[in-house]
Protein backbone atom coordinates (compact mmCIF):
# COMPACT_ATOMS: atom_id res chain seq x y z
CA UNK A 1 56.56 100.56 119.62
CA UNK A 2 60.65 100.27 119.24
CA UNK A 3 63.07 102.66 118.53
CA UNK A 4 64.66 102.44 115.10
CA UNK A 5 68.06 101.65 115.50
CA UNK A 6 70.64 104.07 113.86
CA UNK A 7 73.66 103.10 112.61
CA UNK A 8 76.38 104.54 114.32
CA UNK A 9 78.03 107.59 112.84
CA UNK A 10 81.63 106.25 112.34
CA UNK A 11 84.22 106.81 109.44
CA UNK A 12 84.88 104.09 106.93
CA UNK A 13 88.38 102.87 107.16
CA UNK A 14 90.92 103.91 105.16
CA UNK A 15 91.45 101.81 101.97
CA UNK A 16 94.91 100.80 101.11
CA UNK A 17 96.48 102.66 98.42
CA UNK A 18 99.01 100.06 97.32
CA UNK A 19 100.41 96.57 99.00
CA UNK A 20 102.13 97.59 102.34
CA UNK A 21 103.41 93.98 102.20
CA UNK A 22 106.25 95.28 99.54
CA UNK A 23 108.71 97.63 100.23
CA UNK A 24 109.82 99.07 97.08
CA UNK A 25 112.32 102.35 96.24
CA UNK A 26 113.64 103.94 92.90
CA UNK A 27 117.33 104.22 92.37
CA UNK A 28 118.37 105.89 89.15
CA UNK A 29 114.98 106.19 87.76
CA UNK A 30 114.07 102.42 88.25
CA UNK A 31 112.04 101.14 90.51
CA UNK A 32 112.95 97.92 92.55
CA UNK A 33 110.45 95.72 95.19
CA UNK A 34 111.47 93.46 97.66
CA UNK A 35 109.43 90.39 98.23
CA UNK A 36 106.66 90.97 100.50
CA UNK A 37 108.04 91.43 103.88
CA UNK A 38 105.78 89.25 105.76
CA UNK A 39 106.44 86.33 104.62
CA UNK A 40 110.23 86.35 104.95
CA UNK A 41 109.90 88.20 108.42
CA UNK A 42 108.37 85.75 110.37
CA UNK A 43 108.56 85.42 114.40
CA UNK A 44 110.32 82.76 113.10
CA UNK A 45 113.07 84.75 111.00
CA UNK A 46 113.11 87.11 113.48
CA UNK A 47 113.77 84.72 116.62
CA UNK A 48 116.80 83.38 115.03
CA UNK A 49 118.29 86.71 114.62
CA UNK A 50 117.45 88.61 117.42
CA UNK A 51 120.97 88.90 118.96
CA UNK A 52 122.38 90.39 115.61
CA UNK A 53 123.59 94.30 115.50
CA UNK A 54 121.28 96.04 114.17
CA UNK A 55 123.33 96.47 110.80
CA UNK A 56 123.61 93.05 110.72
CA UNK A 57 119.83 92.44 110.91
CA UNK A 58 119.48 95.00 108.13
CA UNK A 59 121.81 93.59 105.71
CA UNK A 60 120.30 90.26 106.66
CA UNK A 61 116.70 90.80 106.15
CA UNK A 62 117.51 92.66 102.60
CA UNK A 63 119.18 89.45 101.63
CA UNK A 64 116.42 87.62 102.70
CA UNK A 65 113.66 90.41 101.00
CA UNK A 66 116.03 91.37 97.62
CA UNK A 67 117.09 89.75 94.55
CA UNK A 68 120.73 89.71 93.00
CA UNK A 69 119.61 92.31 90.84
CA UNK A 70 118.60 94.76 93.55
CA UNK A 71 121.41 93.73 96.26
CA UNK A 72 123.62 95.11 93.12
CA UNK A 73 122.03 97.96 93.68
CA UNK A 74 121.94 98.54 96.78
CA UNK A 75 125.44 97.66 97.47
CA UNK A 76 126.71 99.95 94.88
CA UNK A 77 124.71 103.25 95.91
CA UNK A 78 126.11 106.37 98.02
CA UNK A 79 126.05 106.42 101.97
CA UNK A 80 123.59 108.62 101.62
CA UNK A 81 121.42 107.32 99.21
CA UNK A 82 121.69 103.57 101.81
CA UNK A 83 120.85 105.88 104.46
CA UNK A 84 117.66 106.96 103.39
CA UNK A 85 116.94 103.71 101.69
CA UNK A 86 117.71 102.13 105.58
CA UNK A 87 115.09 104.67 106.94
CA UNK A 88 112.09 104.29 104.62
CA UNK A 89 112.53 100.54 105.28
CA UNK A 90 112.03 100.93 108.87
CA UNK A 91 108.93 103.17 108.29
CA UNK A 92 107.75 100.74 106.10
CA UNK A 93 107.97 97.97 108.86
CA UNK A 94 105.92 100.48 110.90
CA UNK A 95 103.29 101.52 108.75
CA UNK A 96 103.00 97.66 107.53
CA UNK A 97 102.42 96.55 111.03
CA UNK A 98 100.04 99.37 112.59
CA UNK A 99 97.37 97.63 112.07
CA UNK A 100 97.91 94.36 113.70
C-alpha cells in the first residue's frame, strides 16, 4: 500500500492590502498618489541616473512619479513635512521590492 501524502503544513502568504506599486501620502487632509513606481523606475531610469546626489535622484524620480498638481504640493510643504514625505518614499521602495 502507499502512504497518503500530506500537504505540507505551511502558512498562506500574505495578501496585499492595497497596490504597493503607488506611493501615495496626505497633505492637508488630501490624499495624493504618484504613478506606480515601477513603471517609471526602470533599470533603465535608474541607469541613466545613477551618478546623481542623492537629492537629485529624489527630486528627479518625484518628477518623473508626480503630477503638477502634487509637485505644487510638495514643493510648497515644511522641511519637515518633505522630510518625512522623503522617508516613507524610501520605505515604500523597500517594502515594494521585498518580494522580488
Amino acid at each position: 500500500m502507499s502512504d497518503v501524502k500530506k500537504p505540507q503544513d505551511r502558512k498562506p502568504k500574505a495578501k496585499s492590502t492595497g497596490n504597493t506599486e503607488c506611493f501615495t501620502f496626505t497633505h492637508d487632509g488630501v490624499e495624493y498618489t504618484l504613478r506606480p513606481t515601477y513603471d517609471v523606475l526602470t533599470p533603465g531610469f535608474l541607469r541613466k541616473n545613477r551618478n546623481r546626489s542623492d537629492m537629485d535622484a529624489f527630486f528627479t524620480m518625484l518628477e518623473e512619479l508626480a503630477d503638477a498638481e502634487t509637485l505644487d504640493v510638495i514643493d510648497n510643504m515644511s522641511r519637515t513635512e518633505f522630510h518625512e514625505l522623503q522617508q516613507d518614499f524610501y520605505k515604500h521602495l523597500e517594502v515594494a521590492t521585498a518580494g522580488e
